[in-house]
N, C-alpha and C. Protein backbone atom coordinates (compact mmCIF):
# COMPACT_ATOMS: atom_id res chain seq x y z
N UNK A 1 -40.05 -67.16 93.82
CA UNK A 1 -39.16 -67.22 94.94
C UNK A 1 -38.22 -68.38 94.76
N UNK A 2 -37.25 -68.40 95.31
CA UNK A 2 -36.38 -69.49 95.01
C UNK A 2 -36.38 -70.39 96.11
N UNK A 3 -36.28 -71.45 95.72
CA UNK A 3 -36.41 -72.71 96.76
C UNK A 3 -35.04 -73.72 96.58
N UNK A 4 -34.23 -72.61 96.47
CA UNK A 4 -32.74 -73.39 96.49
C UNK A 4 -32.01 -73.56 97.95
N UNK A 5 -30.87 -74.61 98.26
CA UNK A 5 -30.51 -74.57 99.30
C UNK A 5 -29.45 -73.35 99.46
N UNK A 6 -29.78 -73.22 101.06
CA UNK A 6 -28.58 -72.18 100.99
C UNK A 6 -27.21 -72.47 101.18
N UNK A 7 -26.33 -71.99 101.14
CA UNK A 7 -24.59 -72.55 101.13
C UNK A 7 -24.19 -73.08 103.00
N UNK A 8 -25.21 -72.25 103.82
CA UNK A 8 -24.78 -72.69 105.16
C UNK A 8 -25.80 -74.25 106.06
N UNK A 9 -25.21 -74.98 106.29
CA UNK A 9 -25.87 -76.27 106.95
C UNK A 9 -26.85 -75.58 108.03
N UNK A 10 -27.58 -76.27 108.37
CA UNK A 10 -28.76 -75.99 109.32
C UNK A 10 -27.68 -76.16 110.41
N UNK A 11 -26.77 -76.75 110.72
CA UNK A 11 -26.23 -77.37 111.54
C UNK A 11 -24.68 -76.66 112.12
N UNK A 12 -24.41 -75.38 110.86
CA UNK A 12 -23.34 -74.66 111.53
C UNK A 12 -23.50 -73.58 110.83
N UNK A 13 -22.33 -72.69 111.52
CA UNK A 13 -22.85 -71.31 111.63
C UNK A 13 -21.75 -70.76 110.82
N UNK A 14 -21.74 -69.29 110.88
CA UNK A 14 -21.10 -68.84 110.02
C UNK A 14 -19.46 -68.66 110.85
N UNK A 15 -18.10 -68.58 110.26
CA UNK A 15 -17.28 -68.14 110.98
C UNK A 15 -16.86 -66.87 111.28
N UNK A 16 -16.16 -66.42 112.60
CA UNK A 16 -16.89 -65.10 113.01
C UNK A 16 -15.22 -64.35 112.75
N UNK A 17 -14.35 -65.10 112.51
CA UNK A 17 -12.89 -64.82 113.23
C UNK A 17 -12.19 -64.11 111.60
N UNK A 18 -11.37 -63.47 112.01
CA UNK A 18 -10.36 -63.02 110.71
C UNK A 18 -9.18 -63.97 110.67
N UNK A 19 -8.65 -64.30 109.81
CA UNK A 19 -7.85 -65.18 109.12
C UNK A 19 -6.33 -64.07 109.06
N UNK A 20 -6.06 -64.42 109.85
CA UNK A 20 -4.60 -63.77 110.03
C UNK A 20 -2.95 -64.78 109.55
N UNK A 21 -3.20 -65.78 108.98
CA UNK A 21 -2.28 -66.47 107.97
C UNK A 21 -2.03 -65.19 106.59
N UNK A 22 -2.52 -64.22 106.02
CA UNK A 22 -1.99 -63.59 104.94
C UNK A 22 -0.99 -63.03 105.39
N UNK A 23 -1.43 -61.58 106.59
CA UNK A 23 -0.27 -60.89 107.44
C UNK A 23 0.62 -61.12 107.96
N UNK A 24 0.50 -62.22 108.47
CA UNK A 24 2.04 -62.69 108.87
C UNK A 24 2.82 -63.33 107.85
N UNK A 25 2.50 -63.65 106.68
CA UNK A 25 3.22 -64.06 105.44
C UNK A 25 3.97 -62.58 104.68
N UNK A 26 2.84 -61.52 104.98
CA UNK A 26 3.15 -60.18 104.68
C UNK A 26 4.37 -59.49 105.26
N UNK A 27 4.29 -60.15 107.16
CA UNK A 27 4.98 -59.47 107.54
C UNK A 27 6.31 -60.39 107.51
N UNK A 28 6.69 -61.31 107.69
CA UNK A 28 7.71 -61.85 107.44
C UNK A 28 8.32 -61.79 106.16
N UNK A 29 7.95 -61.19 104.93
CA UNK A 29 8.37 -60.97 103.90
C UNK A 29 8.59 -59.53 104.18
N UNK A 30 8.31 -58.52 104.83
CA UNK A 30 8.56 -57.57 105.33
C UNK A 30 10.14 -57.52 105.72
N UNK A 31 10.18 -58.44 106.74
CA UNK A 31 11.36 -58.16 108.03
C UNK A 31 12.08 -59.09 107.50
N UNK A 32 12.15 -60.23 106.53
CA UNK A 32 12.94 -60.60 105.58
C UNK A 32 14.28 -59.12 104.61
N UNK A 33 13.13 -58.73 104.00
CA UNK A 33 13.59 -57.39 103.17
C UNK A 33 14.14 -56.90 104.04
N UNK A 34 13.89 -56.12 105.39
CA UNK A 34 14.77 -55.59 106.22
C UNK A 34 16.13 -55.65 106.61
N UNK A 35 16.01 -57.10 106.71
CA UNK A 35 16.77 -57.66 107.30
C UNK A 35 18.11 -57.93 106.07
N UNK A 36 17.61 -58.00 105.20
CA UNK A 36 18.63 -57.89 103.93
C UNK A 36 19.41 -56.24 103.56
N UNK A 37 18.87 -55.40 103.84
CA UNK A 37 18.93 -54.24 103.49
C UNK A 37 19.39 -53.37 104.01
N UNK A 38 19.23 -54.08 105.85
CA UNK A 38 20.02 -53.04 106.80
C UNK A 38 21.81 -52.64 106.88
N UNK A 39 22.30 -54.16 106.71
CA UNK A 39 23.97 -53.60 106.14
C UNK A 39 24.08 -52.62 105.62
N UNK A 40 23.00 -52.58 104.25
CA UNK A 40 23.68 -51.63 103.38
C UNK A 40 23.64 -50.26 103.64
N UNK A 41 23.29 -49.84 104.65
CA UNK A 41 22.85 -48.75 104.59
C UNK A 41 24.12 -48.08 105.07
N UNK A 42 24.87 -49.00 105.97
CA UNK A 42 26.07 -48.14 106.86
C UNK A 42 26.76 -47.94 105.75
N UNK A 43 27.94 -46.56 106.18
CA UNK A 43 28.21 -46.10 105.38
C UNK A 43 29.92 -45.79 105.43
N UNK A 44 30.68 -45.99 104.16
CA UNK A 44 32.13 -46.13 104.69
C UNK A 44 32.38 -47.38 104.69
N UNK A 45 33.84 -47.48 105.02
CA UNK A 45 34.11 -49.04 105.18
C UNK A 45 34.19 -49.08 107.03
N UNK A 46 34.26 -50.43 107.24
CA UNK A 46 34.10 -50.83 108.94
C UNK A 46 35.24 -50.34 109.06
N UNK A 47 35.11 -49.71 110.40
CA UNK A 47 36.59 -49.50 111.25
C UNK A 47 35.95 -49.18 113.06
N UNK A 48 37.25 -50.05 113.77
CA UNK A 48 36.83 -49.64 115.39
C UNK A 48 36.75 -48.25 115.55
N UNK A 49 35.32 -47.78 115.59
CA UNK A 49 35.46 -46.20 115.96
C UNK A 49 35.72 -45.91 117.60
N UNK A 50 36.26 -44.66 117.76
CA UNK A 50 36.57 -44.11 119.36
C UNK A 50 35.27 -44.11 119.80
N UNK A 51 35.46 -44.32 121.29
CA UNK A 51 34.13 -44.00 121.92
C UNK A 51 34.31 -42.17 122.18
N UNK A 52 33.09 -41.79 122.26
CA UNK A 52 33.02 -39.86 122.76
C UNK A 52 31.45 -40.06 123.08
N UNK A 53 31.38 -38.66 123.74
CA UNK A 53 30.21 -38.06 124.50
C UNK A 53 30.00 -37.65 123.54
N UNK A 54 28.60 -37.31 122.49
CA UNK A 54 28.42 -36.23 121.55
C UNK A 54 26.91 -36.52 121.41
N UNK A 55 26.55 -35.80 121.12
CA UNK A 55 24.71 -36.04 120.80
C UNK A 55 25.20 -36.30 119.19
N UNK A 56 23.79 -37.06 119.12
CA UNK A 56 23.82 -37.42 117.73
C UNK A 56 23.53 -36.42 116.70
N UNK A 57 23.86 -36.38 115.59
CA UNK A 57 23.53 -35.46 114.43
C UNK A 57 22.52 -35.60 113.55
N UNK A 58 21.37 -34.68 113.07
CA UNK A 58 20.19 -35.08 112.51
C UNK A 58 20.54 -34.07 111.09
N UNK A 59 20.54 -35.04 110.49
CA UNK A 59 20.62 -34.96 108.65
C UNK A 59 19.79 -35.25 107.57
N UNK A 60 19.57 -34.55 106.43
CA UNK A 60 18.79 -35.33 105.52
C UNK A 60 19.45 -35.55 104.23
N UNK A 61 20.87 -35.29 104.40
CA UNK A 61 21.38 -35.37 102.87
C UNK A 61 22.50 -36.78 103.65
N UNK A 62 23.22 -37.21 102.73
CA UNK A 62 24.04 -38.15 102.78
C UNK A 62 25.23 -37.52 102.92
N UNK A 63 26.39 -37.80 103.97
CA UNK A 63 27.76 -37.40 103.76
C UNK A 63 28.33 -37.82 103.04
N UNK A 64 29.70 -37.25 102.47
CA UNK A 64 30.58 -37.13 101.98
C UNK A 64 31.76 -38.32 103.31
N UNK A 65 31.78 -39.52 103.16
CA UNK A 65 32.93 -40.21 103.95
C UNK A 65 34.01 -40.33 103.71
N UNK A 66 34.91 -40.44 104.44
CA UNK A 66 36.44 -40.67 104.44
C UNK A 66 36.53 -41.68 105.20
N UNK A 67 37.25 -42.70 104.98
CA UNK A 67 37.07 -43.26 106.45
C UNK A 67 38.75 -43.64 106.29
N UNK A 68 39.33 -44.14 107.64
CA UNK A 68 40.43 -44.31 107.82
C UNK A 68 41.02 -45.62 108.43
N UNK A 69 41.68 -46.75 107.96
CA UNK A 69 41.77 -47.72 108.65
C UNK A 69 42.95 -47.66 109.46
N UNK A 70 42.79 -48.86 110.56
CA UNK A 70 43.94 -48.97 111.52
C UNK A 70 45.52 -48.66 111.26
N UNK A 71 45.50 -49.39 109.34
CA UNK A 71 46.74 -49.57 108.99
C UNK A 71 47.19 -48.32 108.04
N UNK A 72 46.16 -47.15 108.27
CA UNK A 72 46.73 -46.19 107.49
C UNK A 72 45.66 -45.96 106.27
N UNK A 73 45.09 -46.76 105.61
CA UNK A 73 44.75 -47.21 104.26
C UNK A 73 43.36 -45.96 104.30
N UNK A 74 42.85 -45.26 102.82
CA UNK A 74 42.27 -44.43 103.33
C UNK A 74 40.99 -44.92 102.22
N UNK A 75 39.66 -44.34 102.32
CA UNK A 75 38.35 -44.78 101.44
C UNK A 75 37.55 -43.41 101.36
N UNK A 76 36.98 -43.27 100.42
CA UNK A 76 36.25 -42.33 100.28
C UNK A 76 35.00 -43.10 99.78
N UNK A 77 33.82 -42.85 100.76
CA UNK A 77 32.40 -44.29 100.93
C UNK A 77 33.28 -45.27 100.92
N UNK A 78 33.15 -46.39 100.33
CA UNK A 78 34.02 -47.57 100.16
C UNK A 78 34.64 -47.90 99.31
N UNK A 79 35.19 -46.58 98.67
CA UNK A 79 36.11 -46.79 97.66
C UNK A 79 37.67 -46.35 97.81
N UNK A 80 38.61 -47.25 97.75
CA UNK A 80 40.16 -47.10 98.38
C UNK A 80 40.38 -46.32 97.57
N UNK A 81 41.90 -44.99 98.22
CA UNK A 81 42.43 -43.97 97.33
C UNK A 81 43.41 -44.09 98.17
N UNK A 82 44.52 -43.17 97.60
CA UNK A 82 45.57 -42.68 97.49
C UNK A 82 45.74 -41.61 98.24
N UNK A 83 46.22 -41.88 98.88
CA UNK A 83 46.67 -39.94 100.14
C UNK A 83 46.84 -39.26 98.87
N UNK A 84 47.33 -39.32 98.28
CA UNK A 84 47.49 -37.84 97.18
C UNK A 84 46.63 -37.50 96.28
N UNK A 85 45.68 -38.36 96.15
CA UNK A 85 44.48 -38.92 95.10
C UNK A 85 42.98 -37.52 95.90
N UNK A 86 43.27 -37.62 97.29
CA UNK A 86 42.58 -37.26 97.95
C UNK A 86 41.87 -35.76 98.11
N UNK A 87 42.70 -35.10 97.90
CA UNK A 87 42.60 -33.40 97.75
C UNK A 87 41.35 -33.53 96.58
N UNK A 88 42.31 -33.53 94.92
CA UNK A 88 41.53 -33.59 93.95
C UNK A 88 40.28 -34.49 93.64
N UNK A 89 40.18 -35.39 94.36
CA UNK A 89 38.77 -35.96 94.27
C UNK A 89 37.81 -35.73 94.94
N UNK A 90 38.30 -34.63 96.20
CA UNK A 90 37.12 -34.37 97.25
C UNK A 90 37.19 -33.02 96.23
N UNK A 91 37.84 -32.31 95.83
CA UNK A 91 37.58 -31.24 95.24
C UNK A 91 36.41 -31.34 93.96
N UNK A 92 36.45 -32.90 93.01
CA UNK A 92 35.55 -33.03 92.03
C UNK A 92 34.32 -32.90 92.69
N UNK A 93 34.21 -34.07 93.70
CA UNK A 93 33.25 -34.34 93.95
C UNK A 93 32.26 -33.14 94.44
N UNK A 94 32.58 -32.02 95.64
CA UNK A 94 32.49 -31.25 96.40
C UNK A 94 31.82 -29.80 94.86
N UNK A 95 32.22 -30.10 93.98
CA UNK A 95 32.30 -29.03 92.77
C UNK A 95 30.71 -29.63 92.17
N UNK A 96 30.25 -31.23 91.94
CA UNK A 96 29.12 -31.75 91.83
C UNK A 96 28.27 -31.33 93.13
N UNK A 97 28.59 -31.13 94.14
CA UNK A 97 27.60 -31.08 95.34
C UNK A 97 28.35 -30.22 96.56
N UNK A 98 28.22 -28.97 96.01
CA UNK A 98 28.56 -27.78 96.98
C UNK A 98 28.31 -27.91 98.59
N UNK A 99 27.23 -28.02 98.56
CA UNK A 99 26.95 -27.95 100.40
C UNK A 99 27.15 -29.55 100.76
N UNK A 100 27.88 -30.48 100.82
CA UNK A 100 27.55 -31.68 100.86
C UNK A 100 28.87 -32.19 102.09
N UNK A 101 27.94 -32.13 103.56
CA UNK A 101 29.08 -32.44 104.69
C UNK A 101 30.31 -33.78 104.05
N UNK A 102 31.04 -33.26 105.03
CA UNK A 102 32.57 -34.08 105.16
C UNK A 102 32.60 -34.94 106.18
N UNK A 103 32.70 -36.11 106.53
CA UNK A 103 32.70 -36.80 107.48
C UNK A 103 34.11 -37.75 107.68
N UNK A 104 34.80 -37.68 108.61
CA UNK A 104 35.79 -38.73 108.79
C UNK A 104 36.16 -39.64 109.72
N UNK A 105 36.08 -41.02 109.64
CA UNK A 105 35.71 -42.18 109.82
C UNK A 105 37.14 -42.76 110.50
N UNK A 106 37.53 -42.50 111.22
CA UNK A 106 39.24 -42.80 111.86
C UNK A 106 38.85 -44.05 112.72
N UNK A 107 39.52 -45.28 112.44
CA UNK A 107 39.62 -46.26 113.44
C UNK A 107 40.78 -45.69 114.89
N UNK A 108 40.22 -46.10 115.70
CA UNK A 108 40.03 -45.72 117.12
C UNK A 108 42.00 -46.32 117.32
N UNK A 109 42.44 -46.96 116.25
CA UNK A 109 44.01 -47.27 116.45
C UNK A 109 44.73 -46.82 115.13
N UNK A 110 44.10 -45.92 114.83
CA UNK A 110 44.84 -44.86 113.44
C UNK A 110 46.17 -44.24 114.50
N UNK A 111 46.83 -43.65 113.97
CA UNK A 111 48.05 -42.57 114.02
C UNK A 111 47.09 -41.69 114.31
N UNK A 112 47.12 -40.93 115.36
CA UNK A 112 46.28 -39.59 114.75
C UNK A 112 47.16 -38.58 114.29
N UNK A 113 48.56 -39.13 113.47
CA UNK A 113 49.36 -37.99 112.65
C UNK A 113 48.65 -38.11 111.35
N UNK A 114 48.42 -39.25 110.84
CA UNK A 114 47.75 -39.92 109.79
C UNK A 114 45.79 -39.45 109.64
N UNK A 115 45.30 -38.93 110.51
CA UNK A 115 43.97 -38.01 111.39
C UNK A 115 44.50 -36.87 110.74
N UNK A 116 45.51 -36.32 110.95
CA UNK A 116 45.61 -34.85 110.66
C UNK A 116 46.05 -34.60 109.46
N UNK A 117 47.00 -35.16 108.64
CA UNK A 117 47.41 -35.55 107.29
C UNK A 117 45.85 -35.35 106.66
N UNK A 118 45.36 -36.15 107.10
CA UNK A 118 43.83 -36.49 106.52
C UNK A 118 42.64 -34.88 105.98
N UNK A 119 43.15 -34.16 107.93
CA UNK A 119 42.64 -33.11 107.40
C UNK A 119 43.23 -31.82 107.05
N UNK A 120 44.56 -32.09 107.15
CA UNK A 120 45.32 -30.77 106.34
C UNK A 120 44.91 -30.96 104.52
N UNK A 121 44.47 -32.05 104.03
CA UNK A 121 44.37 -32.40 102.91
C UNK A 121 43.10 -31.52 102.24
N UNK A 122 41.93 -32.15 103.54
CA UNK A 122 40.70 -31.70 103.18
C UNK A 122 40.48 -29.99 102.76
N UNK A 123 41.75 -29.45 103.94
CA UNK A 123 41.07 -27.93 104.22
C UNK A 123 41.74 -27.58 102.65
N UNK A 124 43.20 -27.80 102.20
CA UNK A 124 43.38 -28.07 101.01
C UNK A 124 42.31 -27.73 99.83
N UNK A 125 41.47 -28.83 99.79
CA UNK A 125 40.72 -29.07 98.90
C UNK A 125 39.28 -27.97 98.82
N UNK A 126 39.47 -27.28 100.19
CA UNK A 126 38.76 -26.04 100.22
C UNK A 126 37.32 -26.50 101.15
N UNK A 127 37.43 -27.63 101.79
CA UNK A 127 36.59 -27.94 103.03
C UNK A 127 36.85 -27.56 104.37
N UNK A 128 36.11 -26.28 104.97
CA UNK A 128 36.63 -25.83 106.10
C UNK A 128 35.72 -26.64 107.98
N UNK A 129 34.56 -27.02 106.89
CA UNK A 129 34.26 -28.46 108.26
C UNK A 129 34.33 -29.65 108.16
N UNK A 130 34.43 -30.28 108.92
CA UNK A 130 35.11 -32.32 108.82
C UNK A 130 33.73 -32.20 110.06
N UNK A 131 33.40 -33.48 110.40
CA UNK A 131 32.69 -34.07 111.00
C UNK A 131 33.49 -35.41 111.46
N UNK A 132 33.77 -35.59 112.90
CA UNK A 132 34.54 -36.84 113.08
C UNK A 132 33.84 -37.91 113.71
N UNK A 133 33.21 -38.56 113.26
CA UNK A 133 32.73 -39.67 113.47
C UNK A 133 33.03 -40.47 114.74
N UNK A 134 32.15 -40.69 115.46
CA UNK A 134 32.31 -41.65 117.14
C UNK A 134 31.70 -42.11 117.33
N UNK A 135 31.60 -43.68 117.95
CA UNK A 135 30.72 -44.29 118.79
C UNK A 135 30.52 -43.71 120.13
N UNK A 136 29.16 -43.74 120.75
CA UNK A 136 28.85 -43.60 122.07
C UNK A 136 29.75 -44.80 122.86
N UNK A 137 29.58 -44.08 124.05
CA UNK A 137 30.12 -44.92 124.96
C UNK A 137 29.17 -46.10 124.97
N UNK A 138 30.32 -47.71 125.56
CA UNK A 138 29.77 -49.03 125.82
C UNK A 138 29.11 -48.84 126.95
């Protein structure tokens, strides 16, 4: 038999509690990452969108963006083009990914002659739905 001491003192007991210093190191490295990652997700370049009534739209593929700035200037995701550039590159792209929505991103102080330019282009390019992008009301 062994007559060694044991690791606990006559005098204290064992501790009963969980050690919650790992998880919160876990989770703040968590909501760190989050917190880095959430920008990226929006999509397009920034522009003041209109407010509208609309229920939201539930998707699982990624759109196809346009977006449109105040001063005219036009992006496809966040990449600047050319009004004339525009037809034929929604046409490449659209030829890689057939079913792949159209979305357009108009700041809320666009022309909306410069709105319609936009989508006389699209239907052009052989896209017969646009999706127009709105903020809910403040």
């Amino acid at each position: 038999m062994w007559a060694g001491q044991s690791k606990w003192d006559k005098g204290t007991e064992p501790m009963g509690e969980i050690n919650v210093t790992p998880l919160v190191d876990v989770m703040l490295v968590l909501l760190i990452i989050f917190m880095v990652t959430a920008p990226l997700l929006s999509q397009g370049v920034n522009v003041d969108l209109p407010d509208a009534e609309s229920p939201a739209m539930q998707q699982n593929v990624e759109p196809l963006v346009v977006s449109i700035q105040a001063d005219g200037k036009l992006f496809i995701q966040k990449q600047a083009i050319e009004l004339k550039q525009l037809a034929p590159r929604i046409e490449a792209i659209r030829k890689q990914k057939p079913g792949l929505p159209v979305f357009i991103r108009g700041d809320s102080k666009t022309p909306y002659g410069r709105v319609a330019e936009v989508m006389s282009l699209l239907e052009t390019a052989g896209i017969r739905k646009v999706g127009l992008v709105t903020e809910p009301h403040r």
